[in-house]
N, C-alpha and C. Protein backbone atom coordinates (compact mmCIF):
# COMPACT_ATOMS: atom_id res chain seq x y z
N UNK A 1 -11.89 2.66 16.08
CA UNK A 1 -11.91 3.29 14.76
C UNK A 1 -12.30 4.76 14.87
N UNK A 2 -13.37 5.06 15.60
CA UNK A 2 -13.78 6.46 15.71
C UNK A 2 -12.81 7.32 16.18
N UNK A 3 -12.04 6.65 17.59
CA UNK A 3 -10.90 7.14 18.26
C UNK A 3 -9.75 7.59 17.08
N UNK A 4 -9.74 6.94 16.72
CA UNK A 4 -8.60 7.17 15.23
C UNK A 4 -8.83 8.19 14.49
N UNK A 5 -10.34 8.33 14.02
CA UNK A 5 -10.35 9.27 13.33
C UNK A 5 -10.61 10.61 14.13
N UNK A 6 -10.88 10.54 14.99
CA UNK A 6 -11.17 11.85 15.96
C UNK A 6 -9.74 12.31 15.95
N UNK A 7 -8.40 11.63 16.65
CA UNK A 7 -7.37 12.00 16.42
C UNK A 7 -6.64 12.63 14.90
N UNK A 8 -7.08 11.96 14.13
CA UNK A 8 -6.29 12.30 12.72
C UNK A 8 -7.11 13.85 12.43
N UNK A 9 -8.37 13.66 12.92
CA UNK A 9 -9.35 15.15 12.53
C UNK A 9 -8.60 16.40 13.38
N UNK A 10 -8.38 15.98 14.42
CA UNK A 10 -7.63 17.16 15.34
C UNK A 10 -6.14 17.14 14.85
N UNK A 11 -5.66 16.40 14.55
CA UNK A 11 -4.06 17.24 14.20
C UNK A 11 -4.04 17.56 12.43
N UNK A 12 -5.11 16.88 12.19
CA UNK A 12 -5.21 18.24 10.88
C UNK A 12 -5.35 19.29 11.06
N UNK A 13 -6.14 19.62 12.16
CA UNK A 13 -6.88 20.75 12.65
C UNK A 13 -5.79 21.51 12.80
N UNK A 14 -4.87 20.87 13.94
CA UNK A 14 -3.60 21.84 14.24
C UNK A 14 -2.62 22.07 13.23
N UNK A 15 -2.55 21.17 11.93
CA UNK A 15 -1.63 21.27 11.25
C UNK A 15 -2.33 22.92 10.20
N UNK A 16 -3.72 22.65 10.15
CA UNK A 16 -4.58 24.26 9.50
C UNK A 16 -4.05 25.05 9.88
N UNK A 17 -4.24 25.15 11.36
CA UNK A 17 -3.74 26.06 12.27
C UNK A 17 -2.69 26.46 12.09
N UNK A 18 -1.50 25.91 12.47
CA UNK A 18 -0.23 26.40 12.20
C UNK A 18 0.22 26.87 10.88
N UNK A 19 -0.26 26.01 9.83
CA UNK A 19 -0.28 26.55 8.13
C UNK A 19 -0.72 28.09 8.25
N UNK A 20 -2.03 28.27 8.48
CA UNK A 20 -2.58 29.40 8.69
C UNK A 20 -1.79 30.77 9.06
N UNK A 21 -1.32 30.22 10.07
CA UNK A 21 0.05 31.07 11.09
C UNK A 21 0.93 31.55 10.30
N UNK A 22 1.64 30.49 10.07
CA UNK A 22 2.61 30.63 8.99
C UNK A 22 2.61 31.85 7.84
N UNK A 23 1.34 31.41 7.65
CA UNK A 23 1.20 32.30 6.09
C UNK A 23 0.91 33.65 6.59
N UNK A 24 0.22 33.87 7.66
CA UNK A 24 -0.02 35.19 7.84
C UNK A 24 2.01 35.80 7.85
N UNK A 25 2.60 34.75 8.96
CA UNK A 25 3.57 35.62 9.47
C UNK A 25 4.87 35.74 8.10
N UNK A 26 4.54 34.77 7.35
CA UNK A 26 5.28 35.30 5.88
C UNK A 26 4.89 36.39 5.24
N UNK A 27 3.75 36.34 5.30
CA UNK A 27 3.03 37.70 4.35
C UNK A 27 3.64 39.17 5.07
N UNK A 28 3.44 39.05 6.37
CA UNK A 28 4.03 40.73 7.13
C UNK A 28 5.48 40.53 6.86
N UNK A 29 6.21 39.31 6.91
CA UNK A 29 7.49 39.40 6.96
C UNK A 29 7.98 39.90 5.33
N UNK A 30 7.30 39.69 4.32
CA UNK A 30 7.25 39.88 3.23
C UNK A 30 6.88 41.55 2.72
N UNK A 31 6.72 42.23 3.58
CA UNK A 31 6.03 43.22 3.44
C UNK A 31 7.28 44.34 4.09
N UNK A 32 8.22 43.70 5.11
CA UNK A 32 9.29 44.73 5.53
C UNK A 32 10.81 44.46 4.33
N UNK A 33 11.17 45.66 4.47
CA UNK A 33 12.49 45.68 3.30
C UNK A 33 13.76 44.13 3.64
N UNK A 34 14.11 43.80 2.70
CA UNK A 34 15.12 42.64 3.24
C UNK A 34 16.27 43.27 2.94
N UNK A 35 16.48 44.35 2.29
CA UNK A 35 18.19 44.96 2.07
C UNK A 35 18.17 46.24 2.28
N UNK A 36 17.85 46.59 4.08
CA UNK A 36 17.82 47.91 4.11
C UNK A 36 19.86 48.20 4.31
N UNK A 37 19.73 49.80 4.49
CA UNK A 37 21.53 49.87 4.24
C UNK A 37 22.12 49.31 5.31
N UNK A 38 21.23 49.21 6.43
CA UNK A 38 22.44 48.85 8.05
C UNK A 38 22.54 47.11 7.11
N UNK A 39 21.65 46.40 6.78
CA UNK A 39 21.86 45.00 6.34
C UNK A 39 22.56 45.13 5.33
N UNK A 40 22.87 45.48 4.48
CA UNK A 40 23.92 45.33 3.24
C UNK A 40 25.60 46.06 3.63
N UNK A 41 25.58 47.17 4.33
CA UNK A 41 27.00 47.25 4.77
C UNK A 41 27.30 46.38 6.07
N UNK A 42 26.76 45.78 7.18
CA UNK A 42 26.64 45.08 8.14
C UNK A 42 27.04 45.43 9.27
N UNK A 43 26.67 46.75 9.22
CA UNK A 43 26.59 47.93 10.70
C UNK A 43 25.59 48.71 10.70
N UNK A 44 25.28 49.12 11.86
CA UNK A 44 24.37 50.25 12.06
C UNK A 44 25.29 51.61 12.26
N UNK A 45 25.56 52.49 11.19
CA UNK A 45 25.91 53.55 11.62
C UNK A 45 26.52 54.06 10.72
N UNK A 46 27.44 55.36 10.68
CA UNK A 46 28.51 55.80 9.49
C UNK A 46 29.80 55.06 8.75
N UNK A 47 29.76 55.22 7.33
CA UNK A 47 30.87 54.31 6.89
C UNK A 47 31.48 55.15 6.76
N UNK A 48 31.56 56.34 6.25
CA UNK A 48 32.96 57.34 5.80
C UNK A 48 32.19 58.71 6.53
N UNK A 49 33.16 59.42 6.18
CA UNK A 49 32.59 60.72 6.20
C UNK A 49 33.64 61.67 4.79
N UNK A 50 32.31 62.58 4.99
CA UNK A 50 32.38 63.56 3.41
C UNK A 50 32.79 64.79 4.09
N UNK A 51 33.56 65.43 5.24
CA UNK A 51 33.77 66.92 5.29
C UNK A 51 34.74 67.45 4.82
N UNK A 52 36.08 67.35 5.57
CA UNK A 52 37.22 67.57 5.13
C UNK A 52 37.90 66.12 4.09
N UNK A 53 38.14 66.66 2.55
CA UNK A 53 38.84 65.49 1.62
C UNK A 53 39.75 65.08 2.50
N UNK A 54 40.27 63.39 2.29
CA UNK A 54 41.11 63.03 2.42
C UNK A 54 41.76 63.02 3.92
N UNK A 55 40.27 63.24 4.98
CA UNK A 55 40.71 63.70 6.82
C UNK A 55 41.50 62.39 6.90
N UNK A 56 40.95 60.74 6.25
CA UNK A 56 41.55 59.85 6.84
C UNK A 56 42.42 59.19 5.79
N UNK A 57 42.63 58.95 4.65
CA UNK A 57 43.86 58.04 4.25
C UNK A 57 44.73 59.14 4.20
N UNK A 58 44.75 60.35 4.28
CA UNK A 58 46.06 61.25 3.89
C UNK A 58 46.41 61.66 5.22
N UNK A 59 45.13 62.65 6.22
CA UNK A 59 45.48 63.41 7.31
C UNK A 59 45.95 62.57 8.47
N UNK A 60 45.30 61.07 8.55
CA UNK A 60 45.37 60.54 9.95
C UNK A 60 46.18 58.81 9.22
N UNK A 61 45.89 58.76 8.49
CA UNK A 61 47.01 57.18 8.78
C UNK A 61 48.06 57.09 8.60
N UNK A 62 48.28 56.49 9.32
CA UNK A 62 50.33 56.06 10.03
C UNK A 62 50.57 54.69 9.14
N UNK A 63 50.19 54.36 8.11
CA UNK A 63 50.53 53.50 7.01
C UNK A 63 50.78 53.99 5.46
N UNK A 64 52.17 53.69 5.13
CA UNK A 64 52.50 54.38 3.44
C UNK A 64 52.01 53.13 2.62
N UNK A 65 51.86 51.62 3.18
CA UNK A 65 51.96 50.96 1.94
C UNK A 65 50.14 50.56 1.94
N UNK A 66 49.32 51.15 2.47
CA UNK A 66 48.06 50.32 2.24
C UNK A 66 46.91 51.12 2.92
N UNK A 67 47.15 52.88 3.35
CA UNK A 67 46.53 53.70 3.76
C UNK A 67 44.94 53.29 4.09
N UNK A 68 44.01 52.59 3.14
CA UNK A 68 42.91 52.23 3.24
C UNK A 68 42.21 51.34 4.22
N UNK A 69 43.51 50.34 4.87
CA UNK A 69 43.40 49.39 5.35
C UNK A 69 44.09 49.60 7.05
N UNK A 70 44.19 50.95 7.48
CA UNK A 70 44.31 51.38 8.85
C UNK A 70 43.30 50.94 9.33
N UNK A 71 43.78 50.27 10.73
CA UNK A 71 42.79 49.98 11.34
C UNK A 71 42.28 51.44 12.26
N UNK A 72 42.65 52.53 12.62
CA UNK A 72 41.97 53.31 12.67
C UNK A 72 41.24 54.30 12.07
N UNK A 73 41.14 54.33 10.59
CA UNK A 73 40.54 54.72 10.03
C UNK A 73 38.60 54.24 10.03
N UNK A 74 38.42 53.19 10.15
CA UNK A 74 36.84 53.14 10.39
C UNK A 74 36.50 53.11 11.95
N UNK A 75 37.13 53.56 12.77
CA UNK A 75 36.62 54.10 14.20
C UNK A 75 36.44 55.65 14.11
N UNK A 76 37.34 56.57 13.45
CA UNK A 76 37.25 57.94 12.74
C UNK A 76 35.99 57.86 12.17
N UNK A 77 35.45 57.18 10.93
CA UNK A 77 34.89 57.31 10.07
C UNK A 77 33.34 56.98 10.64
N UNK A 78 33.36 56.26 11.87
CA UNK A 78 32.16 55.85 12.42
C UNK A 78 31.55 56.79 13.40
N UNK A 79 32.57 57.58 13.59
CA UNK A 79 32.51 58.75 14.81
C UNK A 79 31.47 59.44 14.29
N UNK A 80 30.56 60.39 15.09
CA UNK A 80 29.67 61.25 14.86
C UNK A 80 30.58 62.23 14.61
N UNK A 81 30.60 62.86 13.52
CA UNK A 81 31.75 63.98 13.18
C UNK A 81 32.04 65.08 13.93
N UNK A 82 30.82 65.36 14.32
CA UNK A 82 30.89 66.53 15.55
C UNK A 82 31.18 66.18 17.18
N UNK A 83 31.28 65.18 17.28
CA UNK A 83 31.75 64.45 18.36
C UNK A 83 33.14 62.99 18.21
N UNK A 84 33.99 63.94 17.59
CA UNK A 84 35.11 62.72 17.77
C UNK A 84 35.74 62.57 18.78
N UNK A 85 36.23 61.28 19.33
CA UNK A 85 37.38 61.59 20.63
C UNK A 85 38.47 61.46 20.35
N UNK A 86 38.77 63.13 20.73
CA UNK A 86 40.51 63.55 19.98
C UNK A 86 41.49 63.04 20.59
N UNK A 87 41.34 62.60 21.82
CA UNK A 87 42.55 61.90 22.38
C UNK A 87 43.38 60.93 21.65
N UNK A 88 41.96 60.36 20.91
CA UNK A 88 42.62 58.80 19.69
C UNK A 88 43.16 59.11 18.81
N UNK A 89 43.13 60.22 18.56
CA UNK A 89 43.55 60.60 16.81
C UNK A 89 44.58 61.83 16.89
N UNK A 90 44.54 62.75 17.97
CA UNK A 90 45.39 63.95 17.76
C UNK A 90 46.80 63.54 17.53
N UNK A 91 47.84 62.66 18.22
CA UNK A 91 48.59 62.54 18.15
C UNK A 91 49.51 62.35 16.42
N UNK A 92 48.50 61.34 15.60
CA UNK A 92 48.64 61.00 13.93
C UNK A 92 48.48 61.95 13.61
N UNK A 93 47.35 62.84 13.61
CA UNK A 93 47.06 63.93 12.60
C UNK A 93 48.56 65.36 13.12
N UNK A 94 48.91 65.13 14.51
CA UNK A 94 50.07 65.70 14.97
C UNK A 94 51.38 65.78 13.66
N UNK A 95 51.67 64.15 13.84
CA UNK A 95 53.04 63.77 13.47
C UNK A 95 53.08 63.69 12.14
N UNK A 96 51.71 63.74 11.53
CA UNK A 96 51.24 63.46 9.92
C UNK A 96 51.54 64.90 9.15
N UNK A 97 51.13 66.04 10.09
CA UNK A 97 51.26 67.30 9.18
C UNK A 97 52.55 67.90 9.50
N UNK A 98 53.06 67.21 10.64
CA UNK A 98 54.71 67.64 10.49
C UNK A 98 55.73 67.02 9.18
N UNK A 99 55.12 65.98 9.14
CA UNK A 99 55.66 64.95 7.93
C UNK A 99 55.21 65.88 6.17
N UNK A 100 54.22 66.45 6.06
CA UNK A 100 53.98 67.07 5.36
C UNK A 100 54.51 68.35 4.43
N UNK A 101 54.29 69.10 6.30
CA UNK A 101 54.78 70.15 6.62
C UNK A 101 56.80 70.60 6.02
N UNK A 102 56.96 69.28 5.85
CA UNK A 102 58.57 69.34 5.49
C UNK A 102 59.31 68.63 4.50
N UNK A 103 57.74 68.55 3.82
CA UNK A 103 57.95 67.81 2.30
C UNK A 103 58.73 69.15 1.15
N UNK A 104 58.79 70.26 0.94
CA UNK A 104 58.89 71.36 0.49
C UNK A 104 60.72 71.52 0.91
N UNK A 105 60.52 71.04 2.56
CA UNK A 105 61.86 71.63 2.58
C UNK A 105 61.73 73.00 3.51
N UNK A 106 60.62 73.13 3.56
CA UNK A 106 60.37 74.74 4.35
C UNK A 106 59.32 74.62 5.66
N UNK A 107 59.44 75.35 6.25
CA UNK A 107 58.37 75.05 7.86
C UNK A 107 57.07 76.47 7.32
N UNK A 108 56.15 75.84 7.23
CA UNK A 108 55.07 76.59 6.34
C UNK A 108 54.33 76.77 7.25
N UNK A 109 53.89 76.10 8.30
CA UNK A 109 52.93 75.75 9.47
C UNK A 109 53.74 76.30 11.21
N UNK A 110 53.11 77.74 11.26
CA UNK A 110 53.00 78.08 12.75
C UNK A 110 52.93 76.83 13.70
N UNK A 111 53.59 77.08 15.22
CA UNK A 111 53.42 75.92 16.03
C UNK A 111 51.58 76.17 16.44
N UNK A 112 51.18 77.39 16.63
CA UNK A 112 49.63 77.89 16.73
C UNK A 112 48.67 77.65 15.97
N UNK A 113 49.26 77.48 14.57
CA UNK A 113 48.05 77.16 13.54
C UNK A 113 48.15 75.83 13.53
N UNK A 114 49.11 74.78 13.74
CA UNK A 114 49.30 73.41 13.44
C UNK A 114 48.24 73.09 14.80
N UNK A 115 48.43 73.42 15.95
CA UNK A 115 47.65 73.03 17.21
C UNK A 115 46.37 73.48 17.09
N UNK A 116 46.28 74.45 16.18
CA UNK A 116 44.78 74.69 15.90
C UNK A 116 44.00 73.62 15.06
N UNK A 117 44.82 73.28 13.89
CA UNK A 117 43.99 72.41 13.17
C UNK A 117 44.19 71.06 13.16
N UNK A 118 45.30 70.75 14.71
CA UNK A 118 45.37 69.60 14.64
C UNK A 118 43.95 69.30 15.58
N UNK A 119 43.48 70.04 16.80
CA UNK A 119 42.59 69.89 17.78
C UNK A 119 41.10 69.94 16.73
N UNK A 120 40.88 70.59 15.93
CA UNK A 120 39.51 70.77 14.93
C UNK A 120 39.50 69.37 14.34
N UNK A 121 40.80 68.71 13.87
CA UNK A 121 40.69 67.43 13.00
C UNK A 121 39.98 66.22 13.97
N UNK A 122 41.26 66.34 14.72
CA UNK A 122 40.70 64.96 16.09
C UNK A 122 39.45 64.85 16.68
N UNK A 123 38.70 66.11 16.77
CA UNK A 123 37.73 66.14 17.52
C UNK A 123 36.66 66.58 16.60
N UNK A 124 37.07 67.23 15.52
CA UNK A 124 35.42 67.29 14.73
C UNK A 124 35.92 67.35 12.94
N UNK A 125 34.90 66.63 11.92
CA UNK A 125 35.39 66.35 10.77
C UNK A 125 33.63 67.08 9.94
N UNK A 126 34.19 68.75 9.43
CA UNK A 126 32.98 69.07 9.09
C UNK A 126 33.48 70.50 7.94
N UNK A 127 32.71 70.85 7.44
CA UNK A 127 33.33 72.24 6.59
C UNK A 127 32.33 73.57 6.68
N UNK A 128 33.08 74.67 7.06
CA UNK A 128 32.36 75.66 7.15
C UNK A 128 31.60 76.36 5.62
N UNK A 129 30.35 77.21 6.53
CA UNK A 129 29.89 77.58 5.08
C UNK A 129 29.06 78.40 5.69
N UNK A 130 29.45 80.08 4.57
CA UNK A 130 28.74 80.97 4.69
C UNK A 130 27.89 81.46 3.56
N UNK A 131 26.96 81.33 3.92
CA UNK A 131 25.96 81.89 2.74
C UNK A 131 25.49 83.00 2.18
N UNK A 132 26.04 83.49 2.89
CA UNK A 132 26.38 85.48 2.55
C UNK A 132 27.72 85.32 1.41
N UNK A 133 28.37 84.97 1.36
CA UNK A 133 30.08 85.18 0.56
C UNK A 133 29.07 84.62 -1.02
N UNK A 134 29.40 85.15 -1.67
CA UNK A 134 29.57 84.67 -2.93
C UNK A 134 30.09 83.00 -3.42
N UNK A 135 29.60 82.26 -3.97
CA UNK A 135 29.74 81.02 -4.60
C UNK A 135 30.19 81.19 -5.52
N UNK A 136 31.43 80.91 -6.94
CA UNK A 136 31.65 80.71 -8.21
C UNK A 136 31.63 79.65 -8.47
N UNK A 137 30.09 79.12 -9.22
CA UNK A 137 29.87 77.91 -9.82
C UNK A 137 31.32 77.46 -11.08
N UNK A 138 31.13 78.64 -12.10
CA UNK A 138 31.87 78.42 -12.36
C UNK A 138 33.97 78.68 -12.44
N UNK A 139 34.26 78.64 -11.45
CA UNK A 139 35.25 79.56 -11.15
C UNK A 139 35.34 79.17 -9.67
N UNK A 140 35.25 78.03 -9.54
CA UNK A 140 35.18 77.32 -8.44
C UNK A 140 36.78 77.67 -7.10
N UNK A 141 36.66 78.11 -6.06
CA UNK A 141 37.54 78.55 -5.30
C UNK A 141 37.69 78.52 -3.92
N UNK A 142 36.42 77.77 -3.47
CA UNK A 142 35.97 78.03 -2.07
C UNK A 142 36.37 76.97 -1.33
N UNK A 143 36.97 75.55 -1.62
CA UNK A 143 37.08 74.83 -0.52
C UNK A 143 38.51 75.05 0.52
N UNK A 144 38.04 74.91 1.49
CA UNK A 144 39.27 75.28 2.71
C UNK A 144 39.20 76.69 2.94
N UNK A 145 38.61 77.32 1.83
CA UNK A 145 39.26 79.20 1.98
C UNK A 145 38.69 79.40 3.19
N UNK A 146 37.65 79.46 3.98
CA UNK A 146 37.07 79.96 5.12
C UNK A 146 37.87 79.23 6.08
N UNK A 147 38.30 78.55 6.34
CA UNK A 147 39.35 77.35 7.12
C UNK A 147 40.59 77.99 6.77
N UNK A 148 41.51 78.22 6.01
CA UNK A 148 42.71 79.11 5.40
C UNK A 148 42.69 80.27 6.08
N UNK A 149 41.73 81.17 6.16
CA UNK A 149 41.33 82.25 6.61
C UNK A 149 40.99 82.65 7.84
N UNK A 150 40.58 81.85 8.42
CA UNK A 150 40.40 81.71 10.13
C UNK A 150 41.93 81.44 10.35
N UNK A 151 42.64 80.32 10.12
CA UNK A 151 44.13 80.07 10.57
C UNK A 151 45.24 81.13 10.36
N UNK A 152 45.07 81.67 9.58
CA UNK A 152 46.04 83.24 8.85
C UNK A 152 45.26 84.42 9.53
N UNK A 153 44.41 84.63 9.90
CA UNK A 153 43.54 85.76 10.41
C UNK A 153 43.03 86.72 9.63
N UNK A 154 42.94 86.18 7.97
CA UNK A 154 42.64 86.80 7.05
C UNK A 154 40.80 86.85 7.39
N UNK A 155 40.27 87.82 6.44
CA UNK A 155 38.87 87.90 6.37
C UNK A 155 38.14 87.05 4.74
N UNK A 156 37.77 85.96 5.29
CA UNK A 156 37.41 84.73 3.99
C UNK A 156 36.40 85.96 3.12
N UNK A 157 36.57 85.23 1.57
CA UNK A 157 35.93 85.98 0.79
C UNK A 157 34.98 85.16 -0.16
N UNK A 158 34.69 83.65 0.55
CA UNK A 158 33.68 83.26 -0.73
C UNK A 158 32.77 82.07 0.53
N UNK A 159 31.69 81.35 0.04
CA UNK A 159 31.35 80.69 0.95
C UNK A 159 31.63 79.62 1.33
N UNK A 160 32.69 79.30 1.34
CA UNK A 160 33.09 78.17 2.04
C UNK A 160 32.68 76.67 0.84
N UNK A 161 32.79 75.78 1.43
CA UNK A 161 32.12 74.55 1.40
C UNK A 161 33.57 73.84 0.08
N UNK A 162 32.91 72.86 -0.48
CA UNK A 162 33.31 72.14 -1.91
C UNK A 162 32.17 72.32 -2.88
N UNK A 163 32.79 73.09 -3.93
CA UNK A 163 31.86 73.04 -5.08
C UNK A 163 32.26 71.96 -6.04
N UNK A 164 31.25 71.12 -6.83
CA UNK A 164 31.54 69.78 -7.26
C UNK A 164 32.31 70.07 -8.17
N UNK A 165 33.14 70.97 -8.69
CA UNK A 165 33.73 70.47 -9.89
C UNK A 165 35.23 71.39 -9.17
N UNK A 166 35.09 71.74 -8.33
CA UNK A 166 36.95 72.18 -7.54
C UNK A 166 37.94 70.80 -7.71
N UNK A 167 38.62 71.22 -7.76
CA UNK A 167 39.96 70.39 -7.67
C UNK A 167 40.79 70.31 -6.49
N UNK A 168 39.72 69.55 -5.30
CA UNK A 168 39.94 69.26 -3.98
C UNK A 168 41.43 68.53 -3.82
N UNK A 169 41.53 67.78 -4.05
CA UNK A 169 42.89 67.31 -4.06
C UNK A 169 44.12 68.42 -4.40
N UNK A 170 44.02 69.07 -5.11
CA UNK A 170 44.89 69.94 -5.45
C UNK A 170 45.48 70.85 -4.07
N UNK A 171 44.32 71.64 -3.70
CA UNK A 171 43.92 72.44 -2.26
C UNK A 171 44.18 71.77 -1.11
N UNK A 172 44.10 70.68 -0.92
CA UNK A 172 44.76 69.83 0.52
C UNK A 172 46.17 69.28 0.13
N UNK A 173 46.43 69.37 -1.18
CA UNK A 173 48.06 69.02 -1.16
C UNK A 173 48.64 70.19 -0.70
N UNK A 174 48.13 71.41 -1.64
CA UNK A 174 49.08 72.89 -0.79
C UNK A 174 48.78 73.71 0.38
N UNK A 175 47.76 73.10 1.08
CA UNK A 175 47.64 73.28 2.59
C UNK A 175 48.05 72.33 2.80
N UNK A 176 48.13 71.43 2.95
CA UNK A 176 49.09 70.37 4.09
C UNK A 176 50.39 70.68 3.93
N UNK A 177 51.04 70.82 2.30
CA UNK A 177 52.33 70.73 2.28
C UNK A 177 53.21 72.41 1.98
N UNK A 178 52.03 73.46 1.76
CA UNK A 178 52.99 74.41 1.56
C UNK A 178 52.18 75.43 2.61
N UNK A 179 51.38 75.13 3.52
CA UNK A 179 51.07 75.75 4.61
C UNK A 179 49.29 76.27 4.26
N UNK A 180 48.88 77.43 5.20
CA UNK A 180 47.38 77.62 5.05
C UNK A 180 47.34 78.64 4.21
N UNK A 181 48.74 79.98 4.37
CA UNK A 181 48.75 80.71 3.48
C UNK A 181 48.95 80.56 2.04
N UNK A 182 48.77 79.10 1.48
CA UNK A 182 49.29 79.28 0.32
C UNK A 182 48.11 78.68 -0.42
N UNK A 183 47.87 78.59 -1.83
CA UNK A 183 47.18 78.47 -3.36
C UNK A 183 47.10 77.76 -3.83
N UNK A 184 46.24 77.06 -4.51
CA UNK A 184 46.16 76.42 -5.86
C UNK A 184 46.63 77.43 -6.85
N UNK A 185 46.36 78.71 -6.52
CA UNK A 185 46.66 79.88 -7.40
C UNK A 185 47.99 80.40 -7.98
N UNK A 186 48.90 79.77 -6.95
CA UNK A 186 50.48 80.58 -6.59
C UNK A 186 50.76 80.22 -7.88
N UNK A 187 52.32 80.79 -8.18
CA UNK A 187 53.00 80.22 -9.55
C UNK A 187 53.84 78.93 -8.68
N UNK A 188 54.18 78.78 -7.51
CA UNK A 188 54.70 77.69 -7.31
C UNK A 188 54.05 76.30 -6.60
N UNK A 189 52.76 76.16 -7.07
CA UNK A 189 51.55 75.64 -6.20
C UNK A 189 51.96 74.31 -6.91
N UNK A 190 51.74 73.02 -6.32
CA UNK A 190 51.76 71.89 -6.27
C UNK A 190 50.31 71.41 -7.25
N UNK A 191 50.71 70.49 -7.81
CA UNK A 191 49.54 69.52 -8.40
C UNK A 191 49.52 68.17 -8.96
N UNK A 192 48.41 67.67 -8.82
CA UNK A 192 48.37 66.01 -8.97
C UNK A 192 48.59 65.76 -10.28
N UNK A 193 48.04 67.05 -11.78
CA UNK A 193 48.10 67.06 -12.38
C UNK A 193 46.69 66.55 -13.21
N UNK A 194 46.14 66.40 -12.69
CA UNK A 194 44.66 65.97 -13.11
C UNK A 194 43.76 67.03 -12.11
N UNK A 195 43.42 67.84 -13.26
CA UNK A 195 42.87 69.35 -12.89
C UNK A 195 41.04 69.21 -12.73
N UNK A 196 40.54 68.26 -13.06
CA UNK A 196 39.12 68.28 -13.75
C UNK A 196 38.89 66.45 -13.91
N UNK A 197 37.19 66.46 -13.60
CA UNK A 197 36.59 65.16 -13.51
C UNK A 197 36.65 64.74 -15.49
N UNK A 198 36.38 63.49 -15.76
CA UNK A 198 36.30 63.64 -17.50
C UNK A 198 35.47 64.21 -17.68
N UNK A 199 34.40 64.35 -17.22
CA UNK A 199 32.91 65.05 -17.44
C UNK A 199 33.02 66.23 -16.08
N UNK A 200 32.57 67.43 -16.37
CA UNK A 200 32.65 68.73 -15.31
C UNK A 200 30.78 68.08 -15.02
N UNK A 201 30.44 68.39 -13.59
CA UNK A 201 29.28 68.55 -13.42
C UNK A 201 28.31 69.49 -13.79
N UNK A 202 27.73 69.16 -13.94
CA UNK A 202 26.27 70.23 -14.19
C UNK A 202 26.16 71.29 -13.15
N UNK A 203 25.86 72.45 -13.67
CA UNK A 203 25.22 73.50 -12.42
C UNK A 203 24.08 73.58 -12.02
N UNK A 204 23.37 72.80 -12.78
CA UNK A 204 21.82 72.64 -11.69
C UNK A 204 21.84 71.01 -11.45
N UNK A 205 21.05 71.72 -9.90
CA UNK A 205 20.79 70.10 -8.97
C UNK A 205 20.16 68.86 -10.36
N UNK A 206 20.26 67.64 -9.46
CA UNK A 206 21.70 67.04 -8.94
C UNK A 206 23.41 67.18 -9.32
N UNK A 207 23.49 68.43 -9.96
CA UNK A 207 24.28 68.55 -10.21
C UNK A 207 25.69 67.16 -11.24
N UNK A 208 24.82 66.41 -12.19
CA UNK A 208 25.32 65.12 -13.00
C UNK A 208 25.89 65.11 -13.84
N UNK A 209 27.24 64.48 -14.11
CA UNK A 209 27.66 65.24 -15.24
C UNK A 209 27.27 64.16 -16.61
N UNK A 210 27.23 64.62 -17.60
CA UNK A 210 26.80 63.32 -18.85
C UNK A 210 27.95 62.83 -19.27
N UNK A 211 26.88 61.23 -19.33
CA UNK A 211 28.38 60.17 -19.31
C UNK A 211 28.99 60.26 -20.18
N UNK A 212 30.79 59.49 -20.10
CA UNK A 212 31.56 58.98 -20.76
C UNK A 212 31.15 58.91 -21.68
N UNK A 213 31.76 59.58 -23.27
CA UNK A 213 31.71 59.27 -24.62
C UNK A 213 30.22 59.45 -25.14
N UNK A 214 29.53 60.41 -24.35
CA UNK A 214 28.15 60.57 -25.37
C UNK A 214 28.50 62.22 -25.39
């Protein structure tokens, strides 16, 4: 009888014990994030990249009916931007801006400037920016121009970058398709036709624009 209970006293003991355990190691486990971002997208690393609009469903995929769904588009997009390997990609972004290049009907693109910005695409996805040039918040003008301007050998006149309320799309349709020398500005400039977000952003940080219908 004693034997009995000596046993039942000790694996309570251990069953304390391990309870005990337990609870500590829930409590710390309870204490680290359960939906950090590598766990909710289900990688460790870059999902897109933000430099040049449109580097991968327009500049680099070799698919018309489902652009999004290239399978080389998230090996691009995972790349450290400043370290892409151009070997994988020069060739698309090659045959892509020739395809472009002759949407017009006209050869807009030097064989020198096309090899220039085909080697910058493949191998690095980023936008220049000078902080000396003038910004027009409102009067927005600057994306590609410092990029336009290096390829033409012109001297750029604003600072570079994307200002949030440009009409980026507009500016990579008439550089890709009517060359580096040409405009959103021209009288014969191309457009999507949707000039402006419904709401323009704000000019001070975060720069938000107020919602829909208020």
């Amino acid at each position: 009888m004693k034997t009995t209970k000596i046993i039942a006293l000790g694996l309570l003991s251990l069953l304390c014990a391990y309870g005990c355990s337990q609870s500590t190691e829930d409590d710390s486990a309870s204490d680290q994030p359960t939906d950090s971002e590598d766990a909710l997208i289900g990688f460790k690393g870059s999902v897109d990249q933000v430099g040049v609009v449109e580097a991968t469903t327009i500049m680099l995929t070799t698919t018309t009916i489902a652009p999004p769904l290239d399978s080389a588009l998230d090996s691009y997009n995972q790349s450290d931007p400043f370290r892409i390997a151009a070997g994988t990609y020069k060739n698309a972004f090659a045959s892509n801006l020739v395809k472009f290049d002759g949407i017009d009907g006209k050869k807009d693109w030097s064989a020198d400037q096309a090899a220039k910005w085909v080697a910058r695409m493949s191998s690095a996805n980023f936008q220049v920016i000078d902080t000396s040039k003038p910004c027009n918040f409102d009067d927005p003008h600057t994306y590609l121009e410092i990029e336009r301007a290096a390829l033409t050998g012109a001297a750029h006149e604003t600072c570079g970058g994307r200002m949030p309320n440009e009409d980026a799309l507009d500016v990579t349709m008439n550089f890709l398709v009517r060359g580096p020398a040409a405009s959103v500005n021209d009288q014969d400039a191309l457009s999507d036709g949707v000039d402006q977000a419904t709401q323009k952003a704000d000019s001070a940080f975060p720069y938000l624009a107020d919602l829909n219908g208020l």
